[in-house]
Protein backbone atom coordinates (compact mmCIF):
# COMPACT_ATOMS: atom_id res chain seq x y z
CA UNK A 1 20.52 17.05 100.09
CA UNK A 2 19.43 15.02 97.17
CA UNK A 3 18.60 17.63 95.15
CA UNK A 4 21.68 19.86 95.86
CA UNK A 5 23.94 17.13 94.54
CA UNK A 6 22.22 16.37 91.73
CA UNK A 7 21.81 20.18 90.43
CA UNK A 8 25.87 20.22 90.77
CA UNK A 9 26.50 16.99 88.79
CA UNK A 10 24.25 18.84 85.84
CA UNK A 11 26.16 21.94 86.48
CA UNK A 12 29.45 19.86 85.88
CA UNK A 13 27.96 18.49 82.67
CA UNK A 14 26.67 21.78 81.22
CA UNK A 15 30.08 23.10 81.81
CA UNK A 16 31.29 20.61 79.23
CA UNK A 17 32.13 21.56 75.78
CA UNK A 18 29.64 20.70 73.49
CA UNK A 19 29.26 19.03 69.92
CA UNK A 20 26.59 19.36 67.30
CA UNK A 21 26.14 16.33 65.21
CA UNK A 22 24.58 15.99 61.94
CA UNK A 23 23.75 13.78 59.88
CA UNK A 24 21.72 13.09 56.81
CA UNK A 25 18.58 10.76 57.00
CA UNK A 26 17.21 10.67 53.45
CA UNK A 27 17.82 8.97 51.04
CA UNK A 28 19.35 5.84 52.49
CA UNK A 29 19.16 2.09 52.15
CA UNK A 30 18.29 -0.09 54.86
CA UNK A 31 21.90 -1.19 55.40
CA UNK A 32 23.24 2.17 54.81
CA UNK A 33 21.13 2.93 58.01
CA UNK A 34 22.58 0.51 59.29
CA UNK A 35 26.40 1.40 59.29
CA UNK A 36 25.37 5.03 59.95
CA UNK A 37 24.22 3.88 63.11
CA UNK A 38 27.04 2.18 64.04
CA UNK A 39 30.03 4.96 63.11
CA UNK A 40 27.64 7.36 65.39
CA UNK A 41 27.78 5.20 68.10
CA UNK A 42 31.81 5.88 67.72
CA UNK A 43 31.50 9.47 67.09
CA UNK A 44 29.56 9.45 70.80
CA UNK A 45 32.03 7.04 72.53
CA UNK A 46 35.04 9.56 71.47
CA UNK A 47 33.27 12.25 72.35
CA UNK A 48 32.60 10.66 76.04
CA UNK A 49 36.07 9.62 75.77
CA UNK A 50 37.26 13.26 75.58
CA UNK A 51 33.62 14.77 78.36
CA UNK A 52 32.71 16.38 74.95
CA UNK A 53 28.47 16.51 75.19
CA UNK A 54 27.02 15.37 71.49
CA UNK A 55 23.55 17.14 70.65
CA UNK A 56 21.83 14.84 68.27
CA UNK A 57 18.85 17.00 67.12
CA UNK A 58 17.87 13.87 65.10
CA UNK A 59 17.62 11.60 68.43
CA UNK A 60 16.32 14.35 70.37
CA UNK A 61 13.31 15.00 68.04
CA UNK A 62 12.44 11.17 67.56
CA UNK A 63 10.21 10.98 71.40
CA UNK A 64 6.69 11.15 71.58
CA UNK A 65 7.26 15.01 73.64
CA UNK A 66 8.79 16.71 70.96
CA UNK A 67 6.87 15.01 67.93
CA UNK A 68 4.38 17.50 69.79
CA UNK A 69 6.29 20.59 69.44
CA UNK A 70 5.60 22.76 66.76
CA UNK A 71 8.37 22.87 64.04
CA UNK A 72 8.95 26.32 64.71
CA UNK A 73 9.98 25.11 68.46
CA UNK A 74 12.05 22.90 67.43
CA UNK A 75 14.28 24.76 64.76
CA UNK A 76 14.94 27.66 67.59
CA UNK A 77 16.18 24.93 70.37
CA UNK A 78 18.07 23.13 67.84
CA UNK A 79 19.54 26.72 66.45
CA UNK A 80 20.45 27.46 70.00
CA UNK A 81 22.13 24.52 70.69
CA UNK A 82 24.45 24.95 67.36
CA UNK A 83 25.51 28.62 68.04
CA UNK A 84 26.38 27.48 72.10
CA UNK A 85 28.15 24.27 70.71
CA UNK A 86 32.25 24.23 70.29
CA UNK A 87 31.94 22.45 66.94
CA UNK A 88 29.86 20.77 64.27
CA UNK A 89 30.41 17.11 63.32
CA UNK A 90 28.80 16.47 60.34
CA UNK A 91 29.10 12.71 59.02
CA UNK A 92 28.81 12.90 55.28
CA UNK A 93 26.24 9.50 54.76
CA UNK A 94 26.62 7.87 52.05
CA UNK A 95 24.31 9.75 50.21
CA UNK A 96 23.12 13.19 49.08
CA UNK A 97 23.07 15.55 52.18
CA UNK A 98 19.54 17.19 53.61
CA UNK A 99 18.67 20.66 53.46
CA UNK A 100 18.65 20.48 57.18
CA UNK A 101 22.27 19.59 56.94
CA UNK A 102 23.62 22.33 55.06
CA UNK A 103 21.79 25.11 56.56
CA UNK A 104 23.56 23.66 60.01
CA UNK A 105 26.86 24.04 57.99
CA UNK A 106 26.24 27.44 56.96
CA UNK A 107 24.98 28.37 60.26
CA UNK A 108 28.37 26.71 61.54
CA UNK A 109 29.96 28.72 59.01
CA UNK A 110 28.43 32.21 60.02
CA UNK A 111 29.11 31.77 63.56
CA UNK A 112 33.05 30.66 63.03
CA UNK A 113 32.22 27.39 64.44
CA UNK A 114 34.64 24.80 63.87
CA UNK A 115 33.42 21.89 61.32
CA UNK A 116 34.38 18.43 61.23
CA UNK A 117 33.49 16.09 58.33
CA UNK A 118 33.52 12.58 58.33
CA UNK A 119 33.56 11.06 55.31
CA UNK A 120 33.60 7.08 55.06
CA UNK A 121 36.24 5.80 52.11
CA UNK A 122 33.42 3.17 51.72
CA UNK A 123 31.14 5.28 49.57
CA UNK A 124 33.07 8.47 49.20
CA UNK A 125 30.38 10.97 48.90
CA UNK A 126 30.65 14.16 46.21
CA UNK A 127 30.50 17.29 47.82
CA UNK A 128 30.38 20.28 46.17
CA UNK A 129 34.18 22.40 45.60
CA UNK A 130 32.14 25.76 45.99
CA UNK A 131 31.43 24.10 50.13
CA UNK A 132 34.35 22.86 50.55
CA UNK A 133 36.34 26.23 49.10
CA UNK A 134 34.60 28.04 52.25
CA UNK A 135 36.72 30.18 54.42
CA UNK A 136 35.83 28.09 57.40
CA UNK A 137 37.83 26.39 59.97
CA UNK A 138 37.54 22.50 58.78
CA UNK A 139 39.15 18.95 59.55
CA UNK A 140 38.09 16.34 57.51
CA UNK A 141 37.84 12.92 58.59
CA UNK A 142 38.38 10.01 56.22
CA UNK A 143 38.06 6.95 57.69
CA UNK A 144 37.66 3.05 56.09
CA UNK A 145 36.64 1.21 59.02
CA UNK A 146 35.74 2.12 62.56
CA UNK A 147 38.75 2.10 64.21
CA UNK A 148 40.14 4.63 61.69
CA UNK A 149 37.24 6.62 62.94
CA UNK A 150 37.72 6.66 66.31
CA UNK A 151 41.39 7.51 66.44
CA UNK A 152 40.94 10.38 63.52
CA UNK A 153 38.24 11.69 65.27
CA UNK A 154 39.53 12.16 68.43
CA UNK A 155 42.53 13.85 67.10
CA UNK A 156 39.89 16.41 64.90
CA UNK A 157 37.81 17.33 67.90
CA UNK A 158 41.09 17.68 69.92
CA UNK A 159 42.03 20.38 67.23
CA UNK A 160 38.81 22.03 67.17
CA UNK A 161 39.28 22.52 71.00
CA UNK A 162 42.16 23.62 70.60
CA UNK A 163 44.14 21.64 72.96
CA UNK A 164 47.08 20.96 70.10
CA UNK A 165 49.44 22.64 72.83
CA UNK A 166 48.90 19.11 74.98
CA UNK A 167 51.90 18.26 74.25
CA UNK A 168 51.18 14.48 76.41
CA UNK A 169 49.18 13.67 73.94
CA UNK A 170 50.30 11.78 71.17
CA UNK A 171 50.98 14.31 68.10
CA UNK A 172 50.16 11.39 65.65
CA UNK A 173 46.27 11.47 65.96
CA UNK A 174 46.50 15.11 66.05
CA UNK A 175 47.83 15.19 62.47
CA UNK A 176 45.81 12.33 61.22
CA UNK A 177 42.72 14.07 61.69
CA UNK A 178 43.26 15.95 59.04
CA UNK A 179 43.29 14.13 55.16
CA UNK A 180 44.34 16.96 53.89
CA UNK A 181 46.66 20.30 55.06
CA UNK A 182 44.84 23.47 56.09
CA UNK A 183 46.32 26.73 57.70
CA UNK A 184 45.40 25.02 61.39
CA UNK A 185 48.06 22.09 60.29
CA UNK A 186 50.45 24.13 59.31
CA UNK A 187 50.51 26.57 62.39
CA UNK A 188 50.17 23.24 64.55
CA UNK A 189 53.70 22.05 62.60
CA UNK A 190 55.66 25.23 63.15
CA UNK A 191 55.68 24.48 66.98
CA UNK A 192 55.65 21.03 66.85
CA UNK A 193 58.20 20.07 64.03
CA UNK A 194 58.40 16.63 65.25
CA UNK A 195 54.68 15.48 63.55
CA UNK A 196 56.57 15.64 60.04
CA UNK A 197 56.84 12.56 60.47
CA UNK A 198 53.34 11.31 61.10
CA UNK A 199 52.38 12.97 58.03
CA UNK A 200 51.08 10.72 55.27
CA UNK A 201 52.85 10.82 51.98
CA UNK A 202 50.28 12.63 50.09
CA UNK A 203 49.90 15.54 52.79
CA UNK A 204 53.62 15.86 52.44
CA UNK A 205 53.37 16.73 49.01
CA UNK A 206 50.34 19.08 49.95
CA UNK A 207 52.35 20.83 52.31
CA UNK A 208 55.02 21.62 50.32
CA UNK A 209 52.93 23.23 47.10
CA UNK A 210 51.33 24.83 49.98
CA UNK A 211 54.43 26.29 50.79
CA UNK A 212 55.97 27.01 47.29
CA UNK A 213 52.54 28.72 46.25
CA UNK A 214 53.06 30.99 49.34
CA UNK A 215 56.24 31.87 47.94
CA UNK A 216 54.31 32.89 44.84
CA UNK A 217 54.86 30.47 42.59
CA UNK A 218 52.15 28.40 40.28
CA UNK A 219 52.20 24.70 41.60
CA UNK A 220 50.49 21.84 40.08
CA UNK A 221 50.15 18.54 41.61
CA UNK A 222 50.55 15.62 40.02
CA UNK A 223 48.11 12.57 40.52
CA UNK A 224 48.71 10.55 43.70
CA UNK A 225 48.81 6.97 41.28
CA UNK A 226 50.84 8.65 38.80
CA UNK A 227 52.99 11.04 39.32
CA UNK A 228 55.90 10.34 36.41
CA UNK A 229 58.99 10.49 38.46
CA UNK A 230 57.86 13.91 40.28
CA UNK A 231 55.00 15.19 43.04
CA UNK A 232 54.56 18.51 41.76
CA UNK A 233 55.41 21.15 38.68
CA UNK A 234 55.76 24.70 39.87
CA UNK A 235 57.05 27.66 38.26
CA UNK A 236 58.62 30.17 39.61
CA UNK A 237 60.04 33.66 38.55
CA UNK A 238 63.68 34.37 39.07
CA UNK A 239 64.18 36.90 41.16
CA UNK A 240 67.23 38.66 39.13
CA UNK A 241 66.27 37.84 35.35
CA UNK A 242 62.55 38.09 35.68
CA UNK A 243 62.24 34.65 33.37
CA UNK A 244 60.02 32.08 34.52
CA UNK A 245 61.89 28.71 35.56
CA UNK A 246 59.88 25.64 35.80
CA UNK A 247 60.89 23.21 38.56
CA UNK A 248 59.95 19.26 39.11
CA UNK A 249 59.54 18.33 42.78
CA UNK A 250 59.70 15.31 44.42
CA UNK A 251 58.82 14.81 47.76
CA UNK A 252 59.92 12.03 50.32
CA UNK A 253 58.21 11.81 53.56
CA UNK A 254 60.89 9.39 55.46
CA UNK A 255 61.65 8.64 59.20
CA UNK A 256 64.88 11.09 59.64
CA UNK A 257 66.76 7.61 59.89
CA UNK A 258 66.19 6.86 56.94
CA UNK A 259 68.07 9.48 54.83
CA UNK A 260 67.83 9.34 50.65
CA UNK A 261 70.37 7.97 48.72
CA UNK A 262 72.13 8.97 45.74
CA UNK A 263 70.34 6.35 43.44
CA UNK A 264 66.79 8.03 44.14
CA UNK A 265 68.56 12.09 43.45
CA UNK A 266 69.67 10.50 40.45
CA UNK A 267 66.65 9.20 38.80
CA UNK A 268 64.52 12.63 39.93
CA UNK A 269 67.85 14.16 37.68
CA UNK A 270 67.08 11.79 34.76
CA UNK A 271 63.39 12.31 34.87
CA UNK A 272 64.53 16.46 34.59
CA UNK A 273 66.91 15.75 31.82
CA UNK A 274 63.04 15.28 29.55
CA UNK A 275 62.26 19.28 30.71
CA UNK A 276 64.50 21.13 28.92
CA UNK A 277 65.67 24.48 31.05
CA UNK A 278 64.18 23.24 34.32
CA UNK A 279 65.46 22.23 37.92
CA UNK A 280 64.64 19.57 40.06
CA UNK A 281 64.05 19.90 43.93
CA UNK A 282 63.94 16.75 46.26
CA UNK A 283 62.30 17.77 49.34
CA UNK A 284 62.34 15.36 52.39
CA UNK A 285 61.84 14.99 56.32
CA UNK A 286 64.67 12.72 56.28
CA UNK A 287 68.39 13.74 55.48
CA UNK A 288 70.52 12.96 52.37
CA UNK A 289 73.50 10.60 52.16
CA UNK A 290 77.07 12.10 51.70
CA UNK A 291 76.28 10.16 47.79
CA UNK A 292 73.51 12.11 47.67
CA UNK A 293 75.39 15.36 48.65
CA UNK A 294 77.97 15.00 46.42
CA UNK A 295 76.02 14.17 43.16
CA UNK A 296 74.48 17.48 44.02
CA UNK A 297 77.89 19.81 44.35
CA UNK A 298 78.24 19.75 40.45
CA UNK A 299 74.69 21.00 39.43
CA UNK A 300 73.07 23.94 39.89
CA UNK A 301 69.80 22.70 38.91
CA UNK A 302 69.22 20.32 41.30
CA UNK A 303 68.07 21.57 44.93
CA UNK A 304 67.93 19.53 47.98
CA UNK A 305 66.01 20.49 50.57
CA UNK A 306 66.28 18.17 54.00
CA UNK A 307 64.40 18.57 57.43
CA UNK A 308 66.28 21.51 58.44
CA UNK A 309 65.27 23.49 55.01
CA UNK A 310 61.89 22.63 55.65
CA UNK A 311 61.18 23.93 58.80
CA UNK A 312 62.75 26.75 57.44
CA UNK A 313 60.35 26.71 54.65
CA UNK A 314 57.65 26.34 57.54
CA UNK A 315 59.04 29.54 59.09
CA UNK A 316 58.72 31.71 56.24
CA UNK A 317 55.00 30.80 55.11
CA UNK A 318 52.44 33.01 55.92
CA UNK A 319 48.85 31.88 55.05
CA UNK A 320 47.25 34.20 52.28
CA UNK A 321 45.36 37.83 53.01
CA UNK A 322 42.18 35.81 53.97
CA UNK A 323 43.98 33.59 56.38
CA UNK A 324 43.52 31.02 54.40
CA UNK A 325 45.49 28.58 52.13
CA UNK A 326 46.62 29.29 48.62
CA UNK A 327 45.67 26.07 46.98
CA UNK A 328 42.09 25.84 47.99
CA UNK A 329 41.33 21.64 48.17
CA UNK A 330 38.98 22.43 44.98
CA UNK A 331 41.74 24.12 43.22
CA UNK A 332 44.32 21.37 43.37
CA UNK A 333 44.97 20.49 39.99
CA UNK A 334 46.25 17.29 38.55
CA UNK A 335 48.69 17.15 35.75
C-alpha cells in the first residue's frame, strides 16, 4: 500500500513541467560563487512556487554515483532532460559563459525551447549580438537584487508556459519579465491593453519604434540618458509625394490619469523647430489636455497619438516574415 502511494506522488511530480537550468562554473571568484549560489536558490524557490521541476545538471553530476558515469552517460541524460524540459533558464554569471552553456542554448534553440536569461545589473555580462539576434523565443531577466529576481522571474517562466491568458494573475510581473519588447510582448499587449501601463519607460519607447519600423519606416533610438528633447528619429516615406519626411518622437509612458499638458507638446514643438521640414509625434498611454489639443489644431506637423491611437497602432502591427521583430535588440541604434 506503501508502495502504490508513493509511485503516484512521483507520477504527480513527473507530470510537472520542467525547467533546465544552466549556469556557468568557470571562471569565477570565490564571492562570485558565492552570490551565484544564492540567486539559484531563488530561481528554485520560484520555480517551487509555480510546481515547475528545475534540472540542475551541475548539482546532479556533483555525487559520488555519477562522478562514476562515463562522460558519454552523462551528456545523453542531461540532453534528454533539455529536449523533455518546457524551458531553459540560463543565469548569465558574472563571467564568460562555458562551452557547456552555449551548446545547451543552441540545443534550446534547435528544439524551439523557450529561453530565459538572467542577467544580474551587478556585473552586466557581454553577450554576443550575433546570440542574442537568434530567432528564438527569449525573456530576459534583469534583475539588481534578489527580490527583483524573484518577481521577474516568475512572470518569465509564467510566459514561457504560456499561461499569459491567467488573467488572476497580476499582469505587472508578466510584463516585467521582459527588459526589453519581443513579438511574445507585443501579442500579450493586444489582448491585454491594460499592462501599458506597467511598462517601463524605456520599453515604451521600444515598443513604439517597434511599431513605426513595422510600418516601414527607418527608426533610430536615441540614448536612454540623453535623448535631446526626443525618444526616437524615424523617417518615413509619404505615401502621396514619395519624399522622405523625418519625424522626432517622444514618448510618455503615464498612468491614463495623468494626461500631458500643453507645456510638455510645446517644448517637443520647439525642440522640432531645430529640424527643418520635419514633424513631431508625442505618443503616450495617458491622454492629452484640452491645452494640449488645442495647441495641436493649428499645425499639421505635430501628431498626437493617445491610448486609443496606440492600441490602434497595436492592432495594425504584424511581426516581420520570420515572426520576428524588426529592430533586432543588436540592431538598436543610438543617435
Amino acid at each position: 500500500m506503501t508502495h502504490s502511494v508513493g509511485t503516484n506522488v512521483d507520477d504527480k511530480v513527473s507530470e510537472l513541467p520542467q525547467a533546465y537550468l544552466s549556469h556557468p562554473i568557470t571562471p569565477l571568484t570565490k564571492d562570485d560563487w558565492a552570490r551565484l549560489s544564492e540567486e539559484i536558490k531563488v530561481v528554485r524557490s520560484v520555480c517551487e512556487d509555480l510546481q515547475v521541476r528545475v534540472h540542475n545538471p551541475i548539482e546532479i553530476t556533483d555525487s559520488l554515483h555519477v562522478r562514476l558515469m562515463e562522460a558519454a552517460e552523462i551528456y545523453e541524460r542531461d540532453m534528454v532532460a533539455l529536449k523533455k524540459s518546457n524551458m531553459l533558464i540560463i543565469h548569465c554569471g558574472y563571467g564568460t559563459l562555458s562551452m557547456g552553456v552555449l551548446h545547451e542554448f543552441f540545443t534550446a534553440v534547435n528544439t524551439h525551447i523557450p529561453v530565459v536569461l538572467l542577467i544580474s545589473a551587478a556585473e552586466e555580462p557581454r553577450i554576443s549580438p550575433w546570440v542574442l539576434g537568434l530567432d528564438v523565443l527569449r525573456y530576459d531577466v534583469r534583475f539588481q537584487n534578489e527580490s527583483d529576481l524573484a518577481t521577474d522571474l516568475a512572470g518569465a517562466i509564467r510566459l514561457a508556459l504560456g499561461l499569459t491568458e491567467l488573467r488572476r494573475e497580476p499582469s505587472s510581473s508578466l510584463v516585467r519579465a521582459i527588459s526589453r519588447i519581443n513579438v511574445a510582448l507585443l501579442e500579450y499587449l493586444k489582448v491585454h491593453p491594460e499592462s501599458l501601463y506597467t511598462l517601463k519607460p524605456r520599453q515604451f519607447e521600444e515598443l513604439v519604434a517597434e511599431m513605426l519600423a513595422s510600418f516601414g519606416w527607418e527608426v533610430e533610438l536615441t540614448s536612454e540618458t540623453n535623448d535631446g528633447g526626443y525618444d526616437i528619429f524615424a523617417v518615413a516615406k509619404d505615401i502621396v509625394s514619395g519624399v522622405n519626411v523625418a519625424f522626432l518622437v517622444e514618448c510618455k509612458k503615464y498612468q491614463p490619469e495623468n494626461k500631458v499638458g500643453v507645456e510638455i507638446v510645446r517644448a517637443l514643438y520647439g525642440t522640432k523647430s531645430s529640424f527643418p521640414g520635419a514633424h513631431a509625434i508625442l505618443a503616450t498611454t495617458s491622454f492629452f489636455t484640452r491645452g494640449a489639443q488645442k495647441f495641436k489644431a493649428s499645425r499639421y506637423d505635430l501628431h498626437l497619438r493617445d491610448f486609443e491611437g496606440i492600441l490602434k497602432w497595436l492592432d495594425e502591427y504584424h511581426p516581420n516574415s520570420e515572426g520576428t521583430l524588426y529592430i533586432k535588440e543588436s540592431g538598436v541604434r543610438n543617435l
